[in-house]
PDB file of N, CA and C in Angstrom:
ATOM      1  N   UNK A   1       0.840  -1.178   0.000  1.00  0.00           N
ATOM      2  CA  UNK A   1       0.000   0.000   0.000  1.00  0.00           C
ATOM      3  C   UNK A   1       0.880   1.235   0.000  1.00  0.00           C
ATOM      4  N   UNK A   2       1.249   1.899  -1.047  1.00  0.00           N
ATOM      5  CA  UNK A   2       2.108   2.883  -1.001  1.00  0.00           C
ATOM      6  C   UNK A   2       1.448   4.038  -0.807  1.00  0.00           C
ATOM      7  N   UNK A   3       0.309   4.297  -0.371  1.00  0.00           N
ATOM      8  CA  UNK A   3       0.174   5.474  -0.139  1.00  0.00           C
ATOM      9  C   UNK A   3      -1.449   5.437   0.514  1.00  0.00           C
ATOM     10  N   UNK A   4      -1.152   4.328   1.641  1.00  0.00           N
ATOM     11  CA  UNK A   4      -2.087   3.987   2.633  1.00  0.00           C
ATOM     12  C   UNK A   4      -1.839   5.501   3.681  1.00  0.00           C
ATOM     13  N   UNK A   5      -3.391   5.388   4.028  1.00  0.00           N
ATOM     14  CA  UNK A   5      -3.187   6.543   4.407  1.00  0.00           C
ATOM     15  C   UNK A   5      -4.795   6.306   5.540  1.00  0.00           C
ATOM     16  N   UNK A   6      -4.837   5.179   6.445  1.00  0.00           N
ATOM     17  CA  UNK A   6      -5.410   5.026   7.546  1.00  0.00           C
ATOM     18  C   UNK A   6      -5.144   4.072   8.695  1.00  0.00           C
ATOM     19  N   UNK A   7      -6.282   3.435   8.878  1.00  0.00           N
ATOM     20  CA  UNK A   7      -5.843   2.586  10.061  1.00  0.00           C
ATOM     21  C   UNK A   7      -5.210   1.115  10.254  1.00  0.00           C
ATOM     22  N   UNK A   8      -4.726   0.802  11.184  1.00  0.00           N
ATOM     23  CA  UNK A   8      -4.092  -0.576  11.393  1.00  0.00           C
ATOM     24  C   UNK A   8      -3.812  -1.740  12.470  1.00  0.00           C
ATOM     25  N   UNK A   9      -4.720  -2.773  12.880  1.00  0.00           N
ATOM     26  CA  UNK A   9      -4.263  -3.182  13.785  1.00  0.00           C
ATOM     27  C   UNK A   9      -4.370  -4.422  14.249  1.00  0.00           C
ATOM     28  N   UNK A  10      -4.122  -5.563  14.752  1.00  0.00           N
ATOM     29  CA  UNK A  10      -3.676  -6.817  14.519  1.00  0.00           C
ATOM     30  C   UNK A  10      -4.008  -7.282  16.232  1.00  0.00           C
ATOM     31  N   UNK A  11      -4.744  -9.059  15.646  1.00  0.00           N
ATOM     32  CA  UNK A  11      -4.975  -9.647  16.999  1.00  0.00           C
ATOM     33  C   UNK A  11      -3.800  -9.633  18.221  1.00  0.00           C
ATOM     34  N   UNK A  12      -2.732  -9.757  17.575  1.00  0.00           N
ATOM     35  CA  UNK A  12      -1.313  -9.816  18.226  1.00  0.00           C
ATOM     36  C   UNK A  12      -0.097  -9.596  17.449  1.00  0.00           C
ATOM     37  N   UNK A  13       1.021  -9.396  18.625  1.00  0.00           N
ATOM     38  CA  UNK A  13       2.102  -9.098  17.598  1.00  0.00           C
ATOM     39  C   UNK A  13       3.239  -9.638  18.735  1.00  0.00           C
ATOM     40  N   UNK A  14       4.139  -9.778  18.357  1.00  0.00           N
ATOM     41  CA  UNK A  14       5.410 -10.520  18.922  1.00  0.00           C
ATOM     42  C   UNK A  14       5.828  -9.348  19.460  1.00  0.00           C
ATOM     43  N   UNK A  15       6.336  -9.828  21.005  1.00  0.00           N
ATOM     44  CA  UNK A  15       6.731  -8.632  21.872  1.00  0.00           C
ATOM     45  C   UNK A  15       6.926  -9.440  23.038  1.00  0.00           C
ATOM     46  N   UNK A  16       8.615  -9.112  23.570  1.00  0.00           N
ATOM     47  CA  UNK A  16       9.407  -8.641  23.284  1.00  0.00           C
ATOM     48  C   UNK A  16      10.201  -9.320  21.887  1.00  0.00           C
ATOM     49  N   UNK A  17      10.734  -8.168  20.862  1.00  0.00           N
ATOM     50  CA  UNK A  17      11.349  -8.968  19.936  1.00  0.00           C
ATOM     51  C   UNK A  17      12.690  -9.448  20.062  1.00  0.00           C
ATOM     52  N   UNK A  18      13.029 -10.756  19.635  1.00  0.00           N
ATOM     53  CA  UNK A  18      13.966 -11.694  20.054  1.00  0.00           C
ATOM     54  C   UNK A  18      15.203 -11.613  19.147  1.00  0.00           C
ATOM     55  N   UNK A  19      14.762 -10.251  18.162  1.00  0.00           N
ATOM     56  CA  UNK A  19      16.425  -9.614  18.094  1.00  0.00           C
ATOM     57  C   UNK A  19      16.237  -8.374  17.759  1.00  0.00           C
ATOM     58  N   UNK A  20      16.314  -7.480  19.243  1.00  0.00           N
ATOM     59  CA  UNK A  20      16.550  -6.183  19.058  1.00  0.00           C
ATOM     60  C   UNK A  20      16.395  -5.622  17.795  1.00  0.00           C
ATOM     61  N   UNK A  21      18.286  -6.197  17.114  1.00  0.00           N
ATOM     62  CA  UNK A  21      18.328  -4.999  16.116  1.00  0.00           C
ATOM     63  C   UNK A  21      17.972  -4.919  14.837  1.00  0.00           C
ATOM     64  N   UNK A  22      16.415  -5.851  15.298  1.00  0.00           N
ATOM     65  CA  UNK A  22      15.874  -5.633  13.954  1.00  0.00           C
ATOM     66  C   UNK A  22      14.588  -4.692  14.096  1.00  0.00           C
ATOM     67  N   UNK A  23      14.705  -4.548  15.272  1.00  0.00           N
ATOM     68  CA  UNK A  23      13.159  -3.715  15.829  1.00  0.00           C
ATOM     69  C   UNK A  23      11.745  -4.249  16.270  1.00  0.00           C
ATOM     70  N   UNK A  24      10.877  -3.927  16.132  1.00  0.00           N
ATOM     71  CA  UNK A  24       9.409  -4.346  16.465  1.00  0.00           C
ATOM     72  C   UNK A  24       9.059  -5.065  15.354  1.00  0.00           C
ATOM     73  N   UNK A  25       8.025  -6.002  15.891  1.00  0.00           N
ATOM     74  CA  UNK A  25       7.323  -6.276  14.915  1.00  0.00           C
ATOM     75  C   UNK A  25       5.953  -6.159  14.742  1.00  0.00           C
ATOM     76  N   UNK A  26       5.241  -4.991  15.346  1.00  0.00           N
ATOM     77  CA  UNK A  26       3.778  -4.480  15.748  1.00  0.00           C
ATOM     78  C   UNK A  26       3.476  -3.891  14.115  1.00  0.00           C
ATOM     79  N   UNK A  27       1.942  -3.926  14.645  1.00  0.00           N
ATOM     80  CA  UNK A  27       1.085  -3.598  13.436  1.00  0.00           C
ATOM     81  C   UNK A  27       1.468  -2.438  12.496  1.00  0.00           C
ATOM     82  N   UNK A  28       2.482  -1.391  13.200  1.00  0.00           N
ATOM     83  CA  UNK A  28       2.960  -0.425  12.751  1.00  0.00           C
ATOM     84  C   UNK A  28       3.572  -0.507  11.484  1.00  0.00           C
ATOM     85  N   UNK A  29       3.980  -1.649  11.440  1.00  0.00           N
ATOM     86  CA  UNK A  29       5.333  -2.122  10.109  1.00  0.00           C
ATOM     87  C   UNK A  29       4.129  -2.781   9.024  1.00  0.00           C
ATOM     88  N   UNK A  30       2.443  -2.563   9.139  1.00  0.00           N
ATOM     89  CA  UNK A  30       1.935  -2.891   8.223  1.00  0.00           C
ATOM     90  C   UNK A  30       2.149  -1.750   7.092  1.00  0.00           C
ATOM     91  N   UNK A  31       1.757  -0.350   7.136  1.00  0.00           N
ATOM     92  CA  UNK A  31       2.077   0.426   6.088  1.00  0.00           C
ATOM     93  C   UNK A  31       3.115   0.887   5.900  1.00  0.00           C
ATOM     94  N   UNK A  32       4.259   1.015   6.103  1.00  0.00           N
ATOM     95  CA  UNK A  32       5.428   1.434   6.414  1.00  0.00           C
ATOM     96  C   UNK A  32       6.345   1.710   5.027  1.00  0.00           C
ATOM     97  N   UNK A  33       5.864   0.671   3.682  1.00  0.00           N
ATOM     98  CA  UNK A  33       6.824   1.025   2.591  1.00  0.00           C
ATOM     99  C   UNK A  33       8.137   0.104   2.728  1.00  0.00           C
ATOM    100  N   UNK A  34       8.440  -0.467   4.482  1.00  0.00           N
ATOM    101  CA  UNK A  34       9.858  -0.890   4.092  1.00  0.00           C
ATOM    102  C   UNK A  34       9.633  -2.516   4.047  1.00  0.00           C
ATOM    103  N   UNK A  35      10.608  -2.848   3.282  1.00  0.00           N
ATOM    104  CA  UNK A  35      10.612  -4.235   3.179  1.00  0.00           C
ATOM    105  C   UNK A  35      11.290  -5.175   4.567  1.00  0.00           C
ATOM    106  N   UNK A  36      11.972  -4.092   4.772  1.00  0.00           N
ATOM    107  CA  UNK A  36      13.061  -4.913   5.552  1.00  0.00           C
ATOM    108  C   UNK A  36      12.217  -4.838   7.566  1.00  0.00           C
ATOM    109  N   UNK A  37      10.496  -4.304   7.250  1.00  0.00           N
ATOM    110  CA  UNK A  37      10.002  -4.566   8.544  1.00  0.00           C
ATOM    111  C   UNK A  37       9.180  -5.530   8.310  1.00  0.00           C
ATOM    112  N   UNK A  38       8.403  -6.092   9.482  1.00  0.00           N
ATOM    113  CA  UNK A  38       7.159  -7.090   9.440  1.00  0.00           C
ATOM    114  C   UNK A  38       6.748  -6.867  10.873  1.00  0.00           C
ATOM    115  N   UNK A  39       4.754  -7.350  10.355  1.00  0.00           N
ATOM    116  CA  UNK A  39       4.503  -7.788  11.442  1.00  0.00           C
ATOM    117  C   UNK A  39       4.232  -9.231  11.857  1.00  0.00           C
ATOM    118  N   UNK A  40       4.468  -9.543  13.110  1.00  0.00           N
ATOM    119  CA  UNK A  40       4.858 -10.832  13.054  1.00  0.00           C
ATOM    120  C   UNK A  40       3.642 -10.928  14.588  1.00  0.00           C
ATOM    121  N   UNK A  41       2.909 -12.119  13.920  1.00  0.00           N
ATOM    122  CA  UNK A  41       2.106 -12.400  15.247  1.00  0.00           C
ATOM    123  C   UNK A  41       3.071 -13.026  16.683  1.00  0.00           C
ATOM    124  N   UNK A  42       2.127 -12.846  17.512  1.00  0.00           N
ATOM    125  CA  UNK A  42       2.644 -13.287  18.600  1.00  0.00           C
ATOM    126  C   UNK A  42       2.056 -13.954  20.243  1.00  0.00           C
ATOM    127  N   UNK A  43       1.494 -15.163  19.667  1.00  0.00           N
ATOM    128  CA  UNK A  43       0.541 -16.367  19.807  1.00  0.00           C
ATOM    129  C   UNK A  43       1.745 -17.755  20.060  1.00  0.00           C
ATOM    130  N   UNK A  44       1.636 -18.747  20.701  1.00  0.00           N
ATOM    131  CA  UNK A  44       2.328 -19.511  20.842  1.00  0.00           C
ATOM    132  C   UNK A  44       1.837 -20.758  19.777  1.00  0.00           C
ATOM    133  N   UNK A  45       2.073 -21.622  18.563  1.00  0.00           N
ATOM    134  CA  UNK A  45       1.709 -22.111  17.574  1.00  0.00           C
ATOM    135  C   UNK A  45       2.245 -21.709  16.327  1.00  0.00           C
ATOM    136  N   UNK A  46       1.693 -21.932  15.418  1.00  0.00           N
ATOM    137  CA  UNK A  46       1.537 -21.432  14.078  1.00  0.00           C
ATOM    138  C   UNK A  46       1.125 -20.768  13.467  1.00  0.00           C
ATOM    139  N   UNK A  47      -0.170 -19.782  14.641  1.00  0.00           N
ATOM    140  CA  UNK A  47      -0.699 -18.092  14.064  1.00  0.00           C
ATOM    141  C   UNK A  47      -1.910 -18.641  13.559  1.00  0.00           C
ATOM    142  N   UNK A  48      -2.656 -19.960  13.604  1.00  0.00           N
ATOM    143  CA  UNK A  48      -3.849 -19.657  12.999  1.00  0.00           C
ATOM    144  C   UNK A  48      -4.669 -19.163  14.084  1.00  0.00           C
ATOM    145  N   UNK A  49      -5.822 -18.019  13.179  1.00  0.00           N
ATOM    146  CA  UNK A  49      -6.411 -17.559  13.420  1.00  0.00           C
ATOM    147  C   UNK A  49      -6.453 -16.528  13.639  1.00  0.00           C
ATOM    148  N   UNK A  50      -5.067 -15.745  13.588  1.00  0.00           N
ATOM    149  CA  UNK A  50      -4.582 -14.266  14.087  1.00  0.00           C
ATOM    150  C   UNK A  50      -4.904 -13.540  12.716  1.00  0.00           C
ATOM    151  N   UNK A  51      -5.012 -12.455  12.970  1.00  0.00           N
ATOM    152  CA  UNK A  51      -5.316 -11.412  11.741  1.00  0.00           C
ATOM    153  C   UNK A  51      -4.791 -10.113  11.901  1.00  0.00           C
ATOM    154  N   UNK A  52      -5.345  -9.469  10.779  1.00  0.00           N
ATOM    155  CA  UNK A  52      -5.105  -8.018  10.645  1.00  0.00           C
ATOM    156  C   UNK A  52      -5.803  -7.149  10.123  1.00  0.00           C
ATOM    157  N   UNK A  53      -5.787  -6.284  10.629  1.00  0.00           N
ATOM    158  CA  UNK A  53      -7.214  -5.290   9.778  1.00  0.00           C
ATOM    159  C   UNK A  53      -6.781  -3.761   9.544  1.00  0.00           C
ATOM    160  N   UNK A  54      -6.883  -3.415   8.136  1.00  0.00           N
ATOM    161  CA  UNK A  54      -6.392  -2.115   7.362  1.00  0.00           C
ATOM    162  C   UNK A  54      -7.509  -1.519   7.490  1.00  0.00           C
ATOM    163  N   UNK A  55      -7.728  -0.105   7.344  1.00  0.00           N
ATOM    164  CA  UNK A  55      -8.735   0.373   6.993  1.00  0.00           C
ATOM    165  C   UNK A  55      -8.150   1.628   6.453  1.00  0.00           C
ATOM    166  N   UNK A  56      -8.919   1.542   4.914  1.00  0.00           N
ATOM    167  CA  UNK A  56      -8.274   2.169   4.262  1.00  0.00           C
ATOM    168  C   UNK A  56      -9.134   3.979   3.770  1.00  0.00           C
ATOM    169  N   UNK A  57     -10.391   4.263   4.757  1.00  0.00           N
ATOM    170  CA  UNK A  57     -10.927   4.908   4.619  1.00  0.00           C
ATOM    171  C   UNK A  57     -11.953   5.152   3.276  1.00  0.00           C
ATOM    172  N   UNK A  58     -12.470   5.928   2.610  1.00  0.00           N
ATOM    173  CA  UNK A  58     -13.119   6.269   1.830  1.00  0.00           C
ATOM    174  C   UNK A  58     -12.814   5.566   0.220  1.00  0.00           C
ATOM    175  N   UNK A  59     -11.656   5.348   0.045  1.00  0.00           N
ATOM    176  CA  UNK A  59     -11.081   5.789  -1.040  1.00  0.00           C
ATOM    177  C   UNK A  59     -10.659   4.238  -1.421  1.00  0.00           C
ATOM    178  N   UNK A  60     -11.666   3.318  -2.578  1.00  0.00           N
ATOM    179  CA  UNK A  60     -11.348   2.461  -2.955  1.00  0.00           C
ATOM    180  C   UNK A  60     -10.055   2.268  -3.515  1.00  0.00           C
ATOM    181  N   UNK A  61      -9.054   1.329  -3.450  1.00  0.00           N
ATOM    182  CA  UNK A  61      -7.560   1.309  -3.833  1.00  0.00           C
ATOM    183  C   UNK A  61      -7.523  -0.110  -5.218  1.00  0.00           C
ATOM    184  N   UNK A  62      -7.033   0.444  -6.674  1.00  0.00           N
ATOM    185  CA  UNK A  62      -6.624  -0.400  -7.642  1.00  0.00           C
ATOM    186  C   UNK A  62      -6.255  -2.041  -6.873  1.00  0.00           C
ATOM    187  N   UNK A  63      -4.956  -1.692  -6.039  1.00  0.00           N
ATOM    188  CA  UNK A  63      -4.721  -2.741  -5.773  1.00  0.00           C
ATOM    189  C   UNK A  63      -3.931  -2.782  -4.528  1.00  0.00           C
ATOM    190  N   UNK A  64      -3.732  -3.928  -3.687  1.00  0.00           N
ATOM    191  CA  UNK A  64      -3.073  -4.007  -2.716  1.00  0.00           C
ATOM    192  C   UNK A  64      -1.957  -5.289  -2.894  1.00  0.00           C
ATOM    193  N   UNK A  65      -0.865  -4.888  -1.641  1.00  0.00           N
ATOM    194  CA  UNK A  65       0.375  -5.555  -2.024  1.00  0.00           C
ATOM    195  C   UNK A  65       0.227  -6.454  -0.700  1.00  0.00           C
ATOM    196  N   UNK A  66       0.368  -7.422  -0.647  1.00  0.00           N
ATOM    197  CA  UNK A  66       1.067  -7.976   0.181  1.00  0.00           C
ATOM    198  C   UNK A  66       2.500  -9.159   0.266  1.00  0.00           C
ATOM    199  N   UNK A  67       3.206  -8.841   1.232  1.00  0.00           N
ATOM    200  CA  UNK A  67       4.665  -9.621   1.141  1.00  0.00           C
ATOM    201  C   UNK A  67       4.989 -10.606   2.274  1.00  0.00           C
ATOM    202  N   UNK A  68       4.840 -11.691   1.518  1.00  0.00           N
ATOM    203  CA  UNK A  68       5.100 -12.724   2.614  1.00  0.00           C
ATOM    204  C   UNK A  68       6.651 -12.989   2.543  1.00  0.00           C
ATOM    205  N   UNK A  69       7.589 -13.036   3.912  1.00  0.00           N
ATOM    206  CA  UNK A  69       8.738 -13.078   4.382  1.00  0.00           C
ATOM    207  C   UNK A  69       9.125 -14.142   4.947  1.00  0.00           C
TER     208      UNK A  69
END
């Protein structure tokens, strides 16, 4: 979403992250542009069932990106 421009926020997110210096991995790093963030649930398993929810306001969008890491 390059030029998301609302809300964001996720059942869970991994915290504390288990290497610093890569930073967070909260819902924040959903619009962000960078590749080199993620959000990463943070549930003990395999994440089913965890989600995420954009809201992208008014303004229907061509298309959306998503990047699995």
């Amino acid at each position: 979403m390059n030029d998301a421009k609302g809300t964001y926020s996720c059942s869970s997110e991994l915290n504390p992250p288990p290497f610093n210096e890569f930073g967070e991995y909260g819902a924040h790093n959903l619009c962000d542009k960078d590749f080199s963030t993620a959000w990463v649930e943070g549930v003990e398993g395999n994440g089913i069932g965890e989600s995420i929810n954009i809201g992208i306001g008014n303004e229907l969008k061509d298309y959306i990106f998503f990047v699995n890491g």
